[in-house]
Protein backbone atom coordinates (compact mmCIF):
# COMPACT_ATOMS: atom_id res chain seq x y z
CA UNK A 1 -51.59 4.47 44.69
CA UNK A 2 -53.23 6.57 42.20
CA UNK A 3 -55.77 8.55 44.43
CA UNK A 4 -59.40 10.51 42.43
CA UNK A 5 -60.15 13.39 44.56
CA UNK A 6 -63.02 14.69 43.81
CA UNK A 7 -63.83 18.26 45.46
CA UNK A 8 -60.39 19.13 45.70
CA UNK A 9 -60.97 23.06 45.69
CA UNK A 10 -62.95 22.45 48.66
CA UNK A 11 -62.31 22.76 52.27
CA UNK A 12 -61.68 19.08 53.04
CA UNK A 13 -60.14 18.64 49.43
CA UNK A 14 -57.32 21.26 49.91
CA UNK A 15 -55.96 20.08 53.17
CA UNK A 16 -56.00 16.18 52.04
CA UNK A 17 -54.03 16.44 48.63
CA UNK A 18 -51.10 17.98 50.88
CA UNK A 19 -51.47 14.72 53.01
CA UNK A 20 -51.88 12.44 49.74
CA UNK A 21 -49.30 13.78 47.80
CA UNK A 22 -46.99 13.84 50.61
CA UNK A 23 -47.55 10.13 51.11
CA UNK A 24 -46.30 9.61 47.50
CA UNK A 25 -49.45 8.93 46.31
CA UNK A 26 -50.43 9.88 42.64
CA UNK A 27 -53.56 12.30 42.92
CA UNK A 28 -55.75 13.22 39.87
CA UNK A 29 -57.82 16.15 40.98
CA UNK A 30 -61.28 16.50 40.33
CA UNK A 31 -62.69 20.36 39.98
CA UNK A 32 -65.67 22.31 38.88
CA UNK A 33 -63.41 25.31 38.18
CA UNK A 34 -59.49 24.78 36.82
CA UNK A 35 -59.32 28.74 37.49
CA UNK A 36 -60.12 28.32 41.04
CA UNK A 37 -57.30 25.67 41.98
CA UNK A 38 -54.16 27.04 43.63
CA UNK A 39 -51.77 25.82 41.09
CA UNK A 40 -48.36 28.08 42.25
CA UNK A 41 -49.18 25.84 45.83
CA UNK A 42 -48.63 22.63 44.13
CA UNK A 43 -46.65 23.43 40.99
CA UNK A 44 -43.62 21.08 41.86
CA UNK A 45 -46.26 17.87 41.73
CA UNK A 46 -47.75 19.30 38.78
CA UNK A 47 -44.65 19.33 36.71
CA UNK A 48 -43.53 15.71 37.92
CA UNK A 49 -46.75 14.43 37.03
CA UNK A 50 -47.66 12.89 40.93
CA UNK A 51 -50.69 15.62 40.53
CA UNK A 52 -53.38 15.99 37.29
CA UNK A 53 -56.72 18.00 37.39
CA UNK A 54 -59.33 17.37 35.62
CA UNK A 55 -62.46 19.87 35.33
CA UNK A 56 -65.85 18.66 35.41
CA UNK A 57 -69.35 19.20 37.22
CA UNK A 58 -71.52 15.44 38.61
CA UNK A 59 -74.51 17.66 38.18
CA UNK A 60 -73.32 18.02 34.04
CA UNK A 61 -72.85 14.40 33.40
CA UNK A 62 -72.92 15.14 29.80
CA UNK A 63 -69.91 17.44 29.71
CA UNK A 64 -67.78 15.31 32.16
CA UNK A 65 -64.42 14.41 30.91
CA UNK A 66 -63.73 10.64 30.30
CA UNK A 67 -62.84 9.28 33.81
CA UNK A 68 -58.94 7.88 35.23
CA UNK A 69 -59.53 4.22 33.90
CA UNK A 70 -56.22 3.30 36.57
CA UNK A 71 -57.68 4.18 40.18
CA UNK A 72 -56.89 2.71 43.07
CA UNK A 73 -58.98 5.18 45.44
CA UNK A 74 -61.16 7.64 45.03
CA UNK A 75 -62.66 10.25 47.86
CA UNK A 76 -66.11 11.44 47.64
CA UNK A 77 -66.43 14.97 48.98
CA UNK A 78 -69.07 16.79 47.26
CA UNK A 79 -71.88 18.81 49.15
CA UNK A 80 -73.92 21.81 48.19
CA UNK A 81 -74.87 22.45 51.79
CA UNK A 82 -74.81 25.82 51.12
CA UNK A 83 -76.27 25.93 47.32
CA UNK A 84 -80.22 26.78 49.10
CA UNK A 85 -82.70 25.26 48.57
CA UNK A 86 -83.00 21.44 46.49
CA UNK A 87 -79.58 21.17 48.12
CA UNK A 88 -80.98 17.67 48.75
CA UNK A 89 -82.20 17.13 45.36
CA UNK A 90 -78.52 18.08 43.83
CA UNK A 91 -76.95 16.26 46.30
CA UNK A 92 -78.13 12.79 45.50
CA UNK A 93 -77.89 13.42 41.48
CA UNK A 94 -74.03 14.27 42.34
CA UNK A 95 -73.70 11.30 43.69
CA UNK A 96 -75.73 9.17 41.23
CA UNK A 97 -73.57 10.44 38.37
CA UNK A 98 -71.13 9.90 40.38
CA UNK A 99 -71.53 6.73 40.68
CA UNK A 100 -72.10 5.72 37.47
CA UNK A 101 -69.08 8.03 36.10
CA UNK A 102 -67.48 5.48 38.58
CA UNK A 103 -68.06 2.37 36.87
CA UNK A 104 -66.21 1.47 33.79
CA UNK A 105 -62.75 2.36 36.21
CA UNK A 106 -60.67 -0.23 38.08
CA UNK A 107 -61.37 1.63 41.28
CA UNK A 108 -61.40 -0.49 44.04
CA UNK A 109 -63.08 1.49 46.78
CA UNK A 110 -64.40 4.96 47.51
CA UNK A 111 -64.05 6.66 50.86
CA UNK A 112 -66.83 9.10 51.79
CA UNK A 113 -66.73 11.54 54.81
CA UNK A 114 -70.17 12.13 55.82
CA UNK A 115 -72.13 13.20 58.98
CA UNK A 116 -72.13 12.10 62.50
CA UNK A 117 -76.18 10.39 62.85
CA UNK A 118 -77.92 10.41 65.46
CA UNK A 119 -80.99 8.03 66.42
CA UNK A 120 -84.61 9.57 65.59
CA UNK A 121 -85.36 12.01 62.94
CA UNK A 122 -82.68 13.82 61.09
CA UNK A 123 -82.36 17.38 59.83
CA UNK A 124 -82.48 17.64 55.71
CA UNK A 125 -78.59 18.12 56.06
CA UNK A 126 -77.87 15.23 57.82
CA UNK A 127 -80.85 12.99 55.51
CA UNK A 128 -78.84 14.48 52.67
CA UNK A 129 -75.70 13.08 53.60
CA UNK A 130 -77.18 9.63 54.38
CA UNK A 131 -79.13 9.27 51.32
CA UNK A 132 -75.84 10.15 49.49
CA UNK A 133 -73.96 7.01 51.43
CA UNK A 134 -76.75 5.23 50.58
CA UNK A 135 -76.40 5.95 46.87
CA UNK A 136 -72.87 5.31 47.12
CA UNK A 137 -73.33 2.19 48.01
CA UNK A 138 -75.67 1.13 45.64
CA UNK A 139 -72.77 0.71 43.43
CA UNK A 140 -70.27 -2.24 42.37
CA UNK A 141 -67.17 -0.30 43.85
CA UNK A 142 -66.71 -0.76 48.17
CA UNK A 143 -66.96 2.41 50.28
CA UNK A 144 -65.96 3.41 53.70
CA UNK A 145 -67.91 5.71 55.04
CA UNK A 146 -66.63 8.01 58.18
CA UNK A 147 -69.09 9.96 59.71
CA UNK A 148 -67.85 13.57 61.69
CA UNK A 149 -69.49 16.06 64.22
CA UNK A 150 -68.11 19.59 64.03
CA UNK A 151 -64.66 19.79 62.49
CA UNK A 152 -62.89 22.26 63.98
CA UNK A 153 -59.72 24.49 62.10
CA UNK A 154 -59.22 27.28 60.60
CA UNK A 155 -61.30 28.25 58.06
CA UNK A 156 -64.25 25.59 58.53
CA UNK A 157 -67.73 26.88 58.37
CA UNK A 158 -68.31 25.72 61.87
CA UNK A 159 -65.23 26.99 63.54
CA UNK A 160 -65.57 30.68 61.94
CA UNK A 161 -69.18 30.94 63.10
CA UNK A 162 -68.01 30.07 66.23
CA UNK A 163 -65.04 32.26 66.29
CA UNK A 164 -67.58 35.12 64.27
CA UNK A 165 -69.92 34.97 67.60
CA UNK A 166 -67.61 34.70 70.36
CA UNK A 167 -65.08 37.72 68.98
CA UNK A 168 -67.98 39.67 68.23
CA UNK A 169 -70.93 39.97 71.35
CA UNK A 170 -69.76 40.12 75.20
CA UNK A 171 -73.64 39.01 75.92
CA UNK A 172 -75.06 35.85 73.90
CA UNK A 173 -78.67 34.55 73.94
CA UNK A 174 -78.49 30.87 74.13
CA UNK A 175 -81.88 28.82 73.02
CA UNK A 176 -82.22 25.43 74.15
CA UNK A 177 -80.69 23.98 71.16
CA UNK A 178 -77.19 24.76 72.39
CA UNK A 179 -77.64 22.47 75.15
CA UNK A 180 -77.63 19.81 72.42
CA UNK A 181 -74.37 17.67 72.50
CA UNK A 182 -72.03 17.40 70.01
CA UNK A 183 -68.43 15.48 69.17
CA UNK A 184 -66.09 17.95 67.83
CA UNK A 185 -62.73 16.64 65.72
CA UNK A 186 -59.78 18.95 64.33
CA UNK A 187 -59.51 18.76 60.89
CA UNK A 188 -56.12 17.23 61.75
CA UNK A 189 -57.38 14.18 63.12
CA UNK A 190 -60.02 14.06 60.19
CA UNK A 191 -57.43 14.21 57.85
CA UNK A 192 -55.34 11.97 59.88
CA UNK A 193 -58.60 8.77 59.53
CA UNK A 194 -58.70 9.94 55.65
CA UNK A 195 -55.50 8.80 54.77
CA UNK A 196 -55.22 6.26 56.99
CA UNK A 197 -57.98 4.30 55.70
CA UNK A 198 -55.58 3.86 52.57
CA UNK A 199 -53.26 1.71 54.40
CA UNK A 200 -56.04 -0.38 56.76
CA UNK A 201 -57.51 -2.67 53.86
CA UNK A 202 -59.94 -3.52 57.38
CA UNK A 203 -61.85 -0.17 56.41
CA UNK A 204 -62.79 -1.59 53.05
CA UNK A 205 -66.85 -1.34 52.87
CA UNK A 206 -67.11 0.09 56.18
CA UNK A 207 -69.10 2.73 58.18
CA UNK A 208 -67.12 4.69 61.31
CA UNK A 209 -67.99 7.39 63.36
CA UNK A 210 -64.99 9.75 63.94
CA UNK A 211 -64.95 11.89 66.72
CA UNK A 212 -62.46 13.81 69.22
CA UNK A 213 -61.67 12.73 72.92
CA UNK A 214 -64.37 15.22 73.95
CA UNK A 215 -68.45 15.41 74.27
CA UNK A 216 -69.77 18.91 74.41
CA UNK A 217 -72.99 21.08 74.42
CA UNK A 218 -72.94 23.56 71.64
CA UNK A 219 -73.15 25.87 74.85
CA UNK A 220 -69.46 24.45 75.59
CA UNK A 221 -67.89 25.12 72.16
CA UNK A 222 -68.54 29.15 73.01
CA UNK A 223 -66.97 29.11 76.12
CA UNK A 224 -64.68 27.18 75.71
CA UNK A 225 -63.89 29.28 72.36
CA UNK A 226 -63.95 32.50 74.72
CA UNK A 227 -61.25 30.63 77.42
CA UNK A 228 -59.43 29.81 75.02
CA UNK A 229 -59.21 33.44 73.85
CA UNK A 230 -59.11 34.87 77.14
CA UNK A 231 -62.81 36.68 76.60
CA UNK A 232 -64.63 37.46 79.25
CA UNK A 233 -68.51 36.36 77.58
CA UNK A 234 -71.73 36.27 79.39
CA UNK A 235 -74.73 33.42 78.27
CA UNK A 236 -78.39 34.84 78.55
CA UNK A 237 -80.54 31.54 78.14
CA UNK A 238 -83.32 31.33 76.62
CA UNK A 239 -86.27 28.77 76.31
CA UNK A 240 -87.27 29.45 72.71
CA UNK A 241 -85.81 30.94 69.77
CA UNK A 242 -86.74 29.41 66.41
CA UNK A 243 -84.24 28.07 63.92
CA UNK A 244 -85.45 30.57 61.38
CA UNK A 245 -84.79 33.68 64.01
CA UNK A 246 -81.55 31.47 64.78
CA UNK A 247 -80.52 31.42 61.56
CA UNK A 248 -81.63 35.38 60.82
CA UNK A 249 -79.44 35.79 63.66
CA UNK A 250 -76.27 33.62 62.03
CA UNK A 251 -76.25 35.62 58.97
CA UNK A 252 -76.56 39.10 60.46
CA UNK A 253 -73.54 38.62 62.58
CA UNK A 254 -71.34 36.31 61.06
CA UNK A 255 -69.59 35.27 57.56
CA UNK A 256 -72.42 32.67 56.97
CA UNK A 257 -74.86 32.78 54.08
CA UNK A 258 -78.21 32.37 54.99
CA UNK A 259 -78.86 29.05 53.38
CA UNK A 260 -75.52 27.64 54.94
CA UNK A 261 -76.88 29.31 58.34
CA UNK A 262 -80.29 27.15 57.65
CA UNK A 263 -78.91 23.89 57.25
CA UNK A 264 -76.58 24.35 60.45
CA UNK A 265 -79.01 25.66 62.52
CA UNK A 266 -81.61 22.88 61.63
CA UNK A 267 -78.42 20.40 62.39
CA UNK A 268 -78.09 21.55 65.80
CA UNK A 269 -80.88 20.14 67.25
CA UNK A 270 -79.35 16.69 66.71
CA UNK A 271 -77.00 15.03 69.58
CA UNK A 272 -74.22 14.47 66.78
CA UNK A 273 -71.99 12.01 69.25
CA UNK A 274 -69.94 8.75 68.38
CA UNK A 275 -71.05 5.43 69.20
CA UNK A 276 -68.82 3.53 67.18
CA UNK A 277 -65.58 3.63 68.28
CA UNK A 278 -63.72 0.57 66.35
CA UNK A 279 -61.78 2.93 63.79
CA UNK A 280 -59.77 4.37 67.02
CA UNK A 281 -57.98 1.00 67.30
CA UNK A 282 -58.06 0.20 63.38
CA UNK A 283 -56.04 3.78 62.66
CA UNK A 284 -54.70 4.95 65.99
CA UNK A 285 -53.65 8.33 66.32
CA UNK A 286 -53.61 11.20 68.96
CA UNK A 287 -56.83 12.87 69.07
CA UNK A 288 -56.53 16.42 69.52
CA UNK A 289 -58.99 18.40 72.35
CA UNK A 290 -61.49 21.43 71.47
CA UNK A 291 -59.24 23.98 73.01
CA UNK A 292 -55.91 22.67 71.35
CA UNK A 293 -57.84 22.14 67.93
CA UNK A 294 -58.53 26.22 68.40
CA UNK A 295 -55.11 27.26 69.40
CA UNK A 296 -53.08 24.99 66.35
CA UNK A 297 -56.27 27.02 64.21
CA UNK A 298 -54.75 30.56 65.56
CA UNK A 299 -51.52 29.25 64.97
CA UNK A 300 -52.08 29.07 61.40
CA UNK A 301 -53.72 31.89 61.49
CA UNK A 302 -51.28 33.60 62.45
CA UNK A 303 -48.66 32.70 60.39
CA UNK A 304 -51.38 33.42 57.13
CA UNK A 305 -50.84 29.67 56.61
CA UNK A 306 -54.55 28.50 56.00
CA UNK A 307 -54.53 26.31 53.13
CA UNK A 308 -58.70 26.62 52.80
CA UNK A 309 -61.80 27.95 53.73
């Protein structure tokens, strides 16, 4: 097929054109920045022509290049998460001009990986990425939709905070929020739905939650992190600590940036667990536990093999 992938210097972006490309699929790249694309990693496709980038910005509709008339697919995986504040605002023009970039194509459908909702109010991250499916969708062109939890592998912002906290303090103060349950997935299963919805013309215009064969407190990802380590950690709970101190907290002793730390922390107080399950039988595949999602992480960690971050 030829396959748009938009966000392709991303975190998601970088480990499915491997996948794509790999599956003999034609991929034209999408990216903000040409400069920032590992090019010497996939020179081979780009001088056979199975991989193209393209360089343009959804919030710059005016300067966006003329679009792939010939798509079969295209992936949506824009976010600015971690842009601050009006992240919402920026998210939902992105995916209006999107959208509309969208429309004079042959695509046929547009596959979307979004958040994991739960019932009740949402935080403004998890709003954000509903109002953006919801945009999506407003358009002629079909989308599947999968919805994730924490992805876990090496390199994701939710796996390195993890890894930040756990490596770093032998005491941690838990609030009640980390009690809040949660549906991790490795990035290798994530990847593994991605691509499979190619193939499974059943996904066509459909939501999915995607989750791993595990439900966990946030309170479970640590120590499971530290077993998994071999870390002896002790948890001092706690029955209040704000999501502002939380997220003071975040950026003062791990990689995250405060407005990244924000949006997660708000996130957290929302059970983020599957209750859909019909895309397990549609693309079967073996789902991959917490504590073997972290040790294939270290693995490529190890070896210096991690393909984005």
């Amino acid at each position: 097929m030829n396959i748009l992938l938009t966000g392709a210097n991303g975190y998601i972006g970088l480990r499915l054109l491997p996948a794509l490309l790999e599956a003999d699929h034609r991929v034209i790249a999408l990216v903000r920045d040409r400069g920032r694309f590992p090019a010497t990693q996939f020179q081979p496709f780009l001088d056979d022509g199975r991989l193209s980038l393209i360089e343009g910005d959804m919030l710059d509709p005016a300067r966006l290049p003329v679009p792939p008339l010939e798509i079969d697919a295209a992936y949506y995986l824009l976010h600015s998460m971690g842009a601050g504040q009006g992240f919402e605002e920026r998210e939902a023009a992105c995916a209006r001009n999107f959208t509309n970039w969208l429309e004079s194509t042959a695509c046929r459908r547009v596959i979307y990986l979004g958040g994991l909702v739960p019932a009740g109010p949402l935080s403004h991250h998890l709003q954000s990425r509903e109002n953006v499916n919801t945009i999506l969708r407003s358009g002629t062109v079909p989308v599947t939709t999968l919805r994730a939890s924490i992805i876990v592998g090496s390199g994701s912002a939710s796996f390195e905070i993890i890894r930040d906290l756990v490596e770093k303090l032998p005491f941690m103060i838990t609030p009640r929020w980390t009690g809040t349950r949660c549906q991790p997935i490795s990035i290798r299963n994530v990847i593994g739905y991605l691509t499979g919805c190619l193939d499974t013309p059943e996904t066509i215009g459909q939501e999915f939650d995607i989750g791993g064969p595990e439900i966990l407190t946030y309170r479970d990802l640590l120590r499971q992190y530290a077993e998994a380590r071999g870390l002896r950690r002790w948890f001092i709970s706690v029955p209040l600590l704000t999501p502002r101190l939380s997220a003071g907290w975040l950026r003062f002793v791990t990689a995250a940036t405060l407005p990244l730390a924000k949006s997660l922390i708000e996130s957290l107080r929302n059970e983020t667990v599957c209750r859909d399950h019909r895309i397990e039988k549609l693309i079967p595949q073996e789902l991959i536990s917490y504590q073997d999602a972290i040790r294939l992480a270290f693995t490529t960690i190890a070896q210096n093999r991690v393909p984005s971050s």
